[in-house]
C-alpha atoms as a PDB file:
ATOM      1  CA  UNK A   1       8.175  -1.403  -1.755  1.00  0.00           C
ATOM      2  CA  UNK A   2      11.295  -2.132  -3.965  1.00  0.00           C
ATOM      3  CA  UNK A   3      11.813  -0.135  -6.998  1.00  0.00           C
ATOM      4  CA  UNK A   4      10.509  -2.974  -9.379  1.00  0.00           C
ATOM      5  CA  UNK A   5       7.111  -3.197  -7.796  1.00  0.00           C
ATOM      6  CA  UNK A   6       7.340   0.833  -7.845  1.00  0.00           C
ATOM      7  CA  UNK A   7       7.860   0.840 -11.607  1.00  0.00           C
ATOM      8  CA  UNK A   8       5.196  -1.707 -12.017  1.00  0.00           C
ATOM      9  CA  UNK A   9       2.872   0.193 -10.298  1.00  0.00           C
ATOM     10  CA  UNK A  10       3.880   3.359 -11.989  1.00  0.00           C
ATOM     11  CA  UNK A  11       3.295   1.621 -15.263  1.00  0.00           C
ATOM     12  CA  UNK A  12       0.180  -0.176 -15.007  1.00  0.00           C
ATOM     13  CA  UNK A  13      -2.046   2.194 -11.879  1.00  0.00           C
ATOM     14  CA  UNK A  14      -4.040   4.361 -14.742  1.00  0.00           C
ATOM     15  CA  UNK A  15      -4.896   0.774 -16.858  1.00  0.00           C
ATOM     16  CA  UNK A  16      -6.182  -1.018 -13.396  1.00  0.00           C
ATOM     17  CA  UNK A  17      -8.519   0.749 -10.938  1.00  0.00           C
ATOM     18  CA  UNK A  18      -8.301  -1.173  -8.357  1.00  0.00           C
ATOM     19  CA  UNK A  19      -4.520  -1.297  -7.990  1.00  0.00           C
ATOM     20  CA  UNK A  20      -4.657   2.681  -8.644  1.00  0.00           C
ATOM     21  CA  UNK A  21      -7.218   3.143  -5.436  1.00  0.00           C
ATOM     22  CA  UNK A  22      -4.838   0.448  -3.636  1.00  0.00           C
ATOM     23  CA  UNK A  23      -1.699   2.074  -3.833  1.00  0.00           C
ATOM     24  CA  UNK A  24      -3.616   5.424  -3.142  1.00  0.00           C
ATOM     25  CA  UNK A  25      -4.228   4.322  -0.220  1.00  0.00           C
ATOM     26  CA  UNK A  26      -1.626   2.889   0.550  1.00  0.00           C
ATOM     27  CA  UNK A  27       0.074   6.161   0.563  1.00  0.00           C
ATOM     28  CA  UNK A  28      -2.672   8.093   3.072  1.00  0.00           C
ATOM     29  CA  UNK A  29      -1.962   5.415   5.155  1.00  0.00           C
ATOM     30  CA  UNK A  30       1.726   5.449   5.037  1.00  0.00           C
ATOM     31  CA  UNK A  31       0.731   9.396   5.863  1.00  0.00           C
ATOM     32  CA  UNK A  32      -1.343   9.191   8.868  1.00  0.00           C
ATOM     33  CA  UNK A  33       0.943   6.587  10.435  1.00  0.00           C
ATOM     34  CA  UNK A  34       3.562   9.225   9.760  1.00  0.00           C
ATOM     35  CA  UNK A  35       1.430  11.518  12.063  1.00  0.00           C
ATOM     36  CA  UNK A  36       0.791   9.708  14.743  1.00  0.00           C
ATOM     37  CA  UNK A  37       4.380   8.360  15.273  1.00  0.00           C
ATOM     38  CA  UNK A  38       5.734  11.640  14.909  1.00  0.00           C
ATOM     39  CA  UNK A  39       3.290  12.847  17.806  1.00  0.00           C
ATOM     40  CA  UNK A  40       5.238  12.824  20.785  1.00  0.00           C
ATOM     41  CA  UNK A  41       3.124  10.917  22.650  1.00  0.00           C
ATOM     42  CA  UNK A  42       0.290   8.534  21.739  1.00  0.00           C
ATOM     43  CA  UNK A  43      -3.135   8.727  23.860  1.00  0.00           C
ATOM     44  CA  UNK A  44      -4.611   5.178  23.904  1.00  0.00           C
ATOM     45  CA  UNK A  45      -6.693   6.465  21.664  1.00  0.00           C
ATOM     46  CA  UNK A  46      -4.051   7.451  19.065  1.00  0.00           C
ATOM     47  CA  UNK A  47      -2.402   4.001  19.715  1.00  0.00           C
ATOM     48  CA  UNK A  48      -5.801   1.974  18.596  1.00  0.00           C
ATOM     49  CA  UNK A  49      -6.363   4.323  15.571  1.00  0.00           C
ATOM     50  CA  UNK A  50      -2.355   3.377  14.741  1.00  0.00           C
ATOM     51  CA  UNK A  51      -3.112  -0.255  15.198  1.00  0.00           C
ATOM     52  CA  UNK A  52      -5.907   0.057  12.850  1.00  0.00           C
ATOM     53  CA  UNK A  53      -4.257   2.190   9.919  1.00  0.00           C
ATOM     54  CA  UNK A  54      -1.387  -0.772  10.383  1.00  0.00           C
ATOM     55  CA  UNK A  55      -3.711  -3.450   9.751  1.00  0.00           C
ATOM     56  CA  UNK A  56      -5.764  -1.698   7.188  1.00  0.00           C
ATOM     57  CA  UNK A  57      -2.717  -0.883   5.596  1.00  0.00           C
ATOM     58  CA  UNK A  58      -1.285  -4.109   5.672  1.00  0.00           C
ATOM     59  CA  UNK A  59      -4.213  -5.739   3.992  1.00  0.00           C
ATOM     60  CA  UNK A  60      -3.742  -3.243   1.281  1.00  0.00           C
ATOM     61  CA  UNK A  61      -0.145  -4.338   0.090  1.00  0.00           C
ATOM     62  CA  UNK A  62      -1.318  -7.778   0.243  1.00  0.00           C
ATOM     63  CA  UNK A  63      -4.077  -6.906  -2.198  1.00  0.00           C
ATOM     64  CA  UNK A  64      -1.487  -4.412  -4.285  1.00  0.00           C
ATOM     65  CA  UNK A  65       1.420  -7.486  -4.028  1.00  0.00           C
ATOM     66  CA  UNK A  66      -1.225 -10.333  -5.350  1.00  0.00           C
ATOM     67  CA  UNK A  67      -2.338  -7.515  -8.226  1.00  0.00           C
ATOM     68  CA  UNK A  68       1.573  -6.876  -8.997  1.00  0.00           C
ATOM     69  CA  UNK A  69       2.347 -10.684  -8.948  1.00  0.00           C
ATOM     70  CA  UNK A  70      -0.215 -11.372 -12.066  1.00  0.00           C
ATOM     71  CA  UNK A  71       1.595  -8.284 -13.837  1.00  0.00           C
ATOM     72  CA  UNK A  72       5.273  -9.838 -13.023  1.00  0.00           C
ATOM     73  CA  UNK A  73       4.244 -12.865 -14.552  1.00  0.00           C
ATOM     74  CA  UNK A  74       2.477 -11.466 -17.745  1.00  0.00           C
ATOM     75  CA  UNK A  75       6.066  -9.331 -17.901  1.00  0.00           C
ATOM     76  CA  UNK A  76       7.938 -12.798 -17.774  1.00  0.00           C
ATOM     77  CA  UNK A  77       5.684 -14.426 -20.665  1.00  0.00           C
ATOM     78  CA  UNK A  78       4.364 -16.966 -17.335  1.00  0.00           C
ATOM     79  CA  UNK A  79       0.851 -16.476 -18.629  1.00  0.00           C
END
């Protein structure tokens, strides 16, 4: 995330729930992909569950990106 987005989500995650839970986790994902890559080797059954945590955490910045996108714009004055 770039350090805008950061400071967005700094200043607005204890006024908005759902971005709060978002970018929480976010972050335990970010975690247990940290884990399993750092395992020196992946069973296939670590690879699947790291496949998973990807997508699942993938769908979560798109959710935390649209959320930040209607703050950026109330910021500019867009809205």
């Amino acid at each position: 995330m770039e350090q805008y987005e950061l400071e967005l989500i700094a200043k607005y995650g204890d006024k908005d729930e759902e971005l709060k839970r978002l970018w929480e986790q976010h972050l335990e994902y970010e975690k247990q992909v940290e884990r399993l890559e750092n395992k020196p080797y992946l069973t296939p059954e670590d690879d699947i569950e790291l496949k998973k945590i990807k997508k699942l955490k993938l769908a979560g910045k798109t959710k935390i990106q649209a959320i930040l996108e209607k703050y950026r714009k109330m910021e500019e004055g867009q809205e």
